[in-house]
Protein backbone atom coordinates (compact mmCIF):
# COMPACT_ATOMS: atom_id res chain seq x y z
CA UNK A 1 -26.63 -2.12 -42.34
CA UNK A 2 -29.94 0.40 -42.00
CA UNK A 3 -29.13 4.11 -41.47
CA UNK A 4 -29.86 3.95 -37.59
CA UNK A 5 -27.46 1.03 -37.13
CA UNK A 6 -24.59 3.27 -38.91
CA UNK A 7 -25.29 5.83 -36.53
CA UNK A 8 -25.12 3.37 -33.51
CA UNK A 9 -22.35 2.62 -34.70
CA UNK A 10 -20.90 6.15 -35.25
CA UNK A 11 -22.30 7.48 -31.95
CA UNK A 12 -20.18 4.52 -30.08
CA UNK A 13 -16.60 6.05 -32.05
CA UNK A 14 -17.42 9.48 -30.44
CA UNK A 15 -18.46 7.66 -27.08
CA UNK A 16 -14.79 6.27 -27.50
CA UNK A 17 -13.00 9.15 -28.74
CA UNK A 18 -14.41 11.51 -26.01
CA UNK A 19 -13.98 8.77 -23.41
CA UNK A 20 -11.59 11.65 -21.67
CA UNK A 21 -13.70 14.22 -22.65
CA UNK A 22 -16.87 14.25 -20.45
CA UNK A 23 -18.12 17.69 -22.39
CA UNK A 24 -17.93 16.50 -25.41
CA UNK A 25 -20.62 14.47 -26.98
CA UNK A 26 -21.09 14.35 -30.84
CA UNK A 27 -18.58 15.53 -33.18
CA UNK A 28 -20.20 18.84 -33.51
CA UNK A 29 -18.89 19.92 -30.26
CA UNK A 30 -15.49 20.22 -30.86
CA UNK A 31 -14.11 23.80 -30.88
CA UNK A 32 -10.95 24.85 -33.14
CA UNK A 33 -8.77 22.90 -30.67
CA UNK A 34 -10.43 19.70 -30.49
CA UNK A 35 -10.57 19.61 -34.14
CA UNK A 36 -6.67 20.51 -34.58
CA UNK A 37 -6.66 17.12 -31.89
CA UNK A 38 -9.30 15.05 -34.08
CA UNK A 39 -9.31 15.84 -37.39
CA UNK A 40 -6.06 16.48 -38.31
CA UNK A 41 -6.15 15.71 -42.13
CA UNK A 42 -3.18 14.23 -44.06
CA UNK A 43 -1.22 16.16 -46.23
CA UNK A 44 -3.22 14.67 -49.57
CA UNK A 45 -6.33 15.72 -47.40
CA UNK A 46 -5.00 18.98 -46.61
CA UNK A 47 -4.29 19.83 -50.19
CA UNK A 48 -7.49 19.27 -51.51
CA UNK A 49 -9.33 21.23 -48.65
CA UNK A 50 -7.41 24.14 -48.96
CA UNK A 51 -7.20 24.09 -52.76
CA UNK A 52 -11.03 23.85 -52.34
CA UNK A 53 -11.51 27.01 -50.25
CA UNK A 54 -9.45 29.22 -52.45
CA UNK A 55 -11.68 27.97 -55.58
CA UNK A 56 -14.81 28.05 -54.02
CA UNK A 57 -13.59 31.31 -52.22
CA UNK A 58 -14.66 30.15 -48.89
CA UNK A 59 -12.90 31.70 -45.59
CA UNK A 60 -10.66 30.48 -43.18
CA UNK A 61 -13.59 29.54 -40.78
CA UNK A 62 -15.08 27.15 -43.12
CA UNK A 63 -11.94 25.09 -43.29
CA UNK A 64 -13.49 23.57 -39.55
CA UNK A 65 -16.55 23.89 -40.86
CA UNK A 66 -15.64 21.22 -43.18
CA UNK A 67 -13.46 19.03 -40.72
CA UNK A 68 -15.82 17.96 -38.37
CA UNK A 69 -18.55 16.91 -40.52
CA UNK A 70 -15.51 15.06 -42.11
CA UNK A 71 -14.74 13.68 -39.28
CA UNK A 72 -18.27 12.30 -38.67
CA UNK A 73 -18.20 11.18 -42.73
CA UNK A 74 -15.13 9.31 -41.52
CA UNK A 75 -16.87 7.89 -38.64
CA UNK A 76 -20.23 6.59 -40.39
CA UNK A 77 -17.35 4.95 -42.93
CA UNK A 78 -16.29 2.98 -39.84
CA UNK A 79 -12.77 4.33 -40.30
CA UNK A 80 -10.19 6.08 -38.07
CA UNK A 81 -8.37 8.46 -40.05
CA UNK A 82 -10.19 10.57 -42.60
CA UNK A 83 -9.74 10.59 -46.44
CA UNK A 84 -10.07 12.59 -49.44
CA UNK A 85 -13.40 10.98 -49.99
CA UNK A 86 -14.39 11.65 -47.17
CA UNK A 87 -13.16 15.84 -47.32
CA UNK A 88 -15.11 15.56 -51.12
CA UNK A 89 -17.85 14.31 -50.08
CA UNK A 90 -18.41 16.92 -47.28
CA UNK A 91 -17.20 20.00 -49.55
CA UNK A 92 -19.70 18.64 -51.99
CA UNK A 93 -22.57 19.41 -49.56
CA UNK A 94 -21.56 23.10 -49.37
CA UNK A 95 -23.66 25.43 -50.88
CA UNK A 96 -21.78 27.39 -53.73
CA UNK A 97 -21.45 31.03 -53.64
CA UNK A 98 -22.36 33.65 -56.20
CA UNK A 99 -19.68 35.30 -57.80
C-alpha cells in the first residue's frame, strides 16, 4: 500500500469516528475531551506514557500532545485501539529536552 492510500485509508476511520461529530475533521481537532473519548489508552499504554513524561520531564499538556498523534499512528496501522507501539513510536518523535 503507497503512503497516500494509507492515508485514504486513515482519513475514512476519522470520517467514521466523527460521523456524530460534524466539527471535527482530522484527529488533530480533538480538544482534551474528545481525546479522554478517543484515545483512551490501556493501562499497559498508560504506564509507559506517563513513565515517559516523568523521564523525559515533559508536562502534563504533552501527555495529549502525545495521544492524538497516537491515535492517528493507530489509525494509519488500520487498528482500533491504540498500543504501546504505537505510544513509542509517537514519544520517539519528540524532541528531547536539555537538562
Amino acid at each position: 500500500m503507497t503512503a497516500c492510500e494509507w492515508v485514504k485509508v486513515a482519513r475514512e476511520r476519522h470520517r467514521v469516528r466523527f460521523r456524530d461529530e460534524p466539527e471535527l475533521q482530522p484527529n488533530a481537532d480533538m480538544g482534551p475531551s474528545d481525546i479522554r473519548r478517543f484515545c483512551e489508552p490501556d493501562p499497559a499504554d498508560k504506564q509507559l506514557l506517563n513513565t515517559s513524561l516523568r523521564q523525559m520531564r515533559l508536562s502534563a499538556g504533552a501527555y495529549h500532545r502525545i495521544l492524538k498523534p497516537g491515535r492517528t499512528v493507530t489509525d494509519l496501522a488500520g487498528t482500533d485501539a491504540i498500543q504501546v507501539s504505537h505510544i513509542a513510536e509517537v514519544i520517539q518523535y519528540r524532541p528531547r529536552r536539555a537538562v
